[in-house]
N, C-alpha and C. Protein backbone atom coordinates (compact mmCIF):
# COMPACT_ATOMS: atom_id res chain seq x y z
N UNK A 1 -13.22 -4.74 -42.58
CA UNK A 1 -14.32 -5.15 -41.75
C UNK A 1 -15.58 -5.16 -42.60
N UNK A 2 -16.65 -5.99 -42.46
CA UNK A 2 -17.43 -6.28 -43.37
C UNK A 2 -18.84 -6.54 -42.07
N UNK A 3 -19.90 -5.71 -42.28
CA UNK A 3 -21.22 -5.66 -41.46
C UNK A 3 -22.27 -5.62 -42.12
N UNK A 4 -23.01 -6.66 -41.84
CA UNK A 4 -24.43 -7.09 -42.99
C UNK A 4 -25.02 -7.46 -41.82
N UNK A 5 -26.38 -6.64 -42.13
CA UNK A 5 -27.88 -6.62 -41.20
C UNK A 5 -29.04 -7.59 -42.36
N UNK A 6 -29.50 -8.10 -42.25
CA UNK A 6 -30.70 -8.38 -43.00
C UNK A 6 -32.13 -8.37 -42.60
N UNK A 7 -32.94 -7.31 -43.37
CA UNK A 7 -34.57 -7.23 -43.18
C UNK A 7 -34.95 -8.43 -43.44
N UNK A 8 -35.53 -9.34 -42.68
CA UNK A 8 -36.16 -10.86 -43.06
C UNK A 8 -37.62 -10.27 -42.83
N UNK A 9 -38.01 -9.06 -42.51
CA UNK A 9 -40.11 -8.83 -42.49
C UNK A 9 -39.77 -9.22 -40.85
N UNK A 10 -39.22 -9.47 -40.00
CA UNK A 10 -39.94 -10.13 -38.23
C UNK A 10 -39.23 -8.70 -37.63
N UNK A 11 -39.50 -8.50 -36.46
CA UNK A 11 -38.41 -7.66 -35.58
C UNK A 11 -36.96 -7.91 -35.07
N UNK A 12 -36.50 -8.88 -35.49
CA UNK A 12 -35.39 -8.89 -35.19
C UNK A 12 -34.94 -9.30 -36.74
N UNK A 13 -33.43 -8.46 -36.34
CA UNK A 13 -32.87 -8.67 -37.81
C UNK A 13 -31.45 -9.51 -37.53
N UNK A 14 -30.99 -10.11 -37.92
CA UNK A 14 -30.03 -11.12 -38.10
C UNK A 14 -28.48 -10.08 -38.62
N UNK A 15 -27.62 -10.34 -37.98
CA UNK A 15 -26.61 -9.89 -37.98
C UNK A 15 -25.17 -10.19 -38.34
N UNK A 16 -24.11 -9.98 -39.15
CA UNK A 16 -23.26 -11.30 -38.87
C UNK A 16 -21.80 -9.61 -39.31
N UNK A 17 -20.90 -9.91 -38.31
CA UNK A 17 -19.46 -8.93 -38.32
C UNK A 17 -18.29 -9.88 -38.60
N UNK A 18 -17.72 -9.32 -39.70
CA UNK A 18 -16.49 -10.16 -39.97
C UNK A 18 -14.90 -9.30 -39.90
N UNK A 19 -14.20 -9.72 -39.40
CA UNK A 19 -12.66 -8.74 -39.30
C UNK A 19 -11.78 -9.51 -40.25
N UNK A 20 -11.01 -9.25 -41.36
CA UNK A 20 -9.98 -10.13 -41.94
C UNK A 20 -9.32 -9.09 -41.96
N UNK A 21 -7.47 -9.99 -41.98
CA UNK A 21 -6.48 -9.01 -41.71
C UNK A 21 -5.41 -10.54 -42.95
N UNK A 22 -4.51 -9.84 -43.89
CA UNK A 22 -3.89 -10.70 -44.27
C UNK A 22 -2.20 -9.58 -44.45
N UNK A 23 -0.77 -10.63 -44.66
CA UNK A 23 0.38 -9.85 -44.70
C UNK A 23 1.03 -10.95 -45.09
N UNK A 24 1.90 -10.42 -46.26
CA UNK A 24 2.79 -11.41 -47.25
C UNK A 24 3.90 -10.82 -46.77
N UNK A 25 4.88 -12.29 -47.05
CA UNK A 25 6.49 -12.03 -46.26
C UNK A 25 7.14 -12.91 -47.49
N UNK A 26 7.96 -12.14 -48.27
CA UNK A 26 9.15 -12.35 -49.31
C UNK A 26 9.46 -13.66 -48.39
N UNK A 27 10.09 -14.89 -48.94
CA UNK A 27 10.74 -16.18 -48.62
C UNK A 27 12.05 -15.93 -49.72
N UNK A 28 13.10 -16.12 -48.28
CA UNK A 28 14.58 -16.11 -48.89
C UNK A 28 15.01 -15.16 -49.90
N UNK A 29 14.08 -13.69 -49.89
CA UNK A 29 14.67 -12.47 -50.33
C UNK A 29 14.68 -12.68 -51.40
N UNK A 30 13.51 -13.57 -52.11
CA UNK A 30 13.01 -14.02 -53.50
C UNK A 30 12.04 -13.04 -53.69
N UNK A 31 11.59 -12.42 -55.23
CA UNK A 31 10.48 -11.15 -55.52
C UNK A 31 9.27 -12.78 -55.96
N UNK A 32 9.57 -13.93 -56.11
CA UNK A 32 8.99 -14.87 -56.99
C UNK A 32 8.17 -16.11 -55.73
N UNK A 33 8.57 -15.79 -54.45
CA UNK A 33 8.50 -16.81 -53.19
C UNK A 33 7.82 -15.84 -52.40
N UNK A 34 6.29 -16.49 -51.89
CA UNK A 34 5.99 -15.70 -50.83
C UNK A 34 5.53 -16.53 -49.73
N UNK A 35 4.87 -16.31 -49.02
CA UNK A 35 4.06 -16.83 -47.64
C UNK A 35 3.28 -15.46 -47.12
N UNK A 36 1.57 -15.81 -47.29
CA UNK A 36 1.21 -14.99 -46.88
C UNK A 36 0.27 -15.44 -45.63
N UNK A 37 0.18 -14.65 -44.39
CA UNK A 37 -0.49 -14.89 -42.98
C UNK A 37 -1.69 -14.18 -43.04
N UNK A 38 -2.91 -14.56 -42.93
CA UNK A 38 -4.29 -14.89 -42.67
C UNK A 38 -4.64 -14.44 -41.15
N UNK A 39 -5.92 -13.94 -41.23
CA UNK A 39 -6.59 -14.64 -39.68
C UNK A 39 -7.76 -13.38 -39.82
N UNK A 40 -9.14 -14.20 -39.23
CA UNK A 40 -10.67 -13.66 -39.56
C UNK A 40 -10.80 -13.96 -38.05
N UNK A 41 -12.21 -13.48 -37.78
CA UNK A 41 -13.23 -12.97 -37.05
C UNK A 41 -14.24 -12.89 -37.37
N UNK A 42 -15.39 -13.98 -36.92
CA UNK A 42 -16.21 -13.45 -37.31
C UNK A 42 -17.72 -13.80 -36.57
N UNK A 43 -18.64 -13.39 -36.00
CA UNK A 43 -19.44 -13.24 -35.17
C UNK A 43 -21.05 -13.17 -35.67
N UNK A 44 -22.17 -13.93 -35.52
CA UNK A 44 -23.54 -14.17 -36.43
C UNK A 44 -24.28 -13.56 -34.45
N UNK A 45 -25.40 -12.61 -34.95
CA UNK A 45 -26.09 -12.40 -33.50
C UNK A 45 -27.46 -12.25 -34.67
N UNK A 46 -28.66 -12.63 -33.69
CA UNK A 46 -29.85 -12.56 -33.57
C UNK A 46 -30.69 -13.90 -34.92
N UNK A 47 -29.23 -14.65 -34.81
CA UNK A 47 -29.65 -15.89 -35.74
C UNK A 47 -30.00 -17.45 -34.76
N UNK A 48 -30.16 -18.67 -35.20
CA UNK A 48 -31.17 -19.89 -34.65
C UNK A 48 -29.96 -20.03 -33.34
N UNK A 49 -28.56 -19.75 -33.87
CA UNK A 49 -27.69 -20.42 -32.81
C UNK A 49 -26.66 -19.08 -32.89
N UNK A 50 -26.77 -18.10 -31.73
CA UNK A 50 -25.65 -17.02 -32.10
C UNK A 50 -24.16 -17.83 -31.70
N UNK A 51 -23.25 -17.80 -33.06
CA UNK A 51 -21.99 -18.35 -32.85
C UNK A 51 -20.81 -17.11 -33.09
N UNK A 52 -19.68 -17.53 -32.49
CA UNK A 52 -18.44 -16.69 -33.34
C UNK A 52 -17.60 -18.01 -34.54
N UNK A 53 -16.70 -17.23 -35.02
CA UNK A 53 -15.76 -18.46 -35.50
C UNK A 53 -14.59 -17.26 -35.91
N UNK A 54 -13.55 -18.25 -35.34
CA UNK A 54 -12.16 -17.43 -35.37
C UNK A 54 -11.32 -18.87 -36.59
N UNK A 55 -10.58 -18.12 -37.48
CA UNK A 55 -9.49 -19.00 -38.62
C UNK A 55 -8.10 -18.26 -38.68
N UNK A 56 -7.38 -18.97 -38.81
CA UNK A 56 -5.66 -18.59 -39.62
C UNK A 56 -5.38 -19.17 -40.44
N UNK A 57 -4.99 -18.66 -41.20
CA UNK A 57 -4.34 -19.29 -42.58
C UNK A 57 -3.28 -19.02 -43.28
N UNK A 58 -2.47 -20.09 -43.75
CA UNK A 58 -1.42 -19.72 -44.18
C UNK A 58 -1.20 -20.09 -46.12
N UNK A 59 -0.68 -19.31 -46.56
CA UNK A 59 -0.42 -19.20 -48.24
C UNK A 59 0.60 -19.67 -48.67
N UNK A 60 1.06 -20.49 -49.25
CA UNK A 60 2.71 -20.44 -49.95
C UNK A 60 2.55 -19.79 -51.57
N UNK A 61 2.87 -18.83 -51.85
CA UNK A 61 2.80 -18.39 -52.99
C UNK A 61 4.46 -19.08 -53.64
N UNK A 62 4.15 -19.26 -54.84
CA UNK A 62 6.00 -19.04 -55.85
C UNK A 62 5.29 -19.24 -57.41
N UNK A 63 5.86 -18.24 -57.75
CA UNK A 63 5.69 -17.83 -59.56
C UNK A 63 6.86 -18.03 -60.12
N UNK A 64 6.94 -19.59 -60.99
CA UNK A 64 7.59 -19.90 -62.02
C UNK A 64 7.59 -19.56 -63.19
């Protein structure tokens, strides 16, 4: 989890919370084949437009 405030000098300070979570899964019981699963969180408050934004992502790892 990752939380950053920033002093900009005004009274309100700008905010933004991020959650990432990632987990690799061996492909076909190979040490050399992976696939790894993704997915964030992440939320901006006391900025021009308070937004969230949610992602997944997926990896194909293989080391030849």
């Amino acid at each position: 989890m990752i939380n950053s405030t920033t002093d900009n000098g005004s009274g309100i300070k700008p905010k933004v919370n991020t959650v990432y979570a990632a987990y690799t899964i061996p492909v076909f019981g190979s040490k050399d084949a992976s696939v790894t699963l993704a997915a964030n969180a992440s939320r901006a408050d006391n900025v021009t437009k308070d937004e969230s934004l949610n992602a997944v992502r997926v990896r194909f790892n293989y080391a030849f």
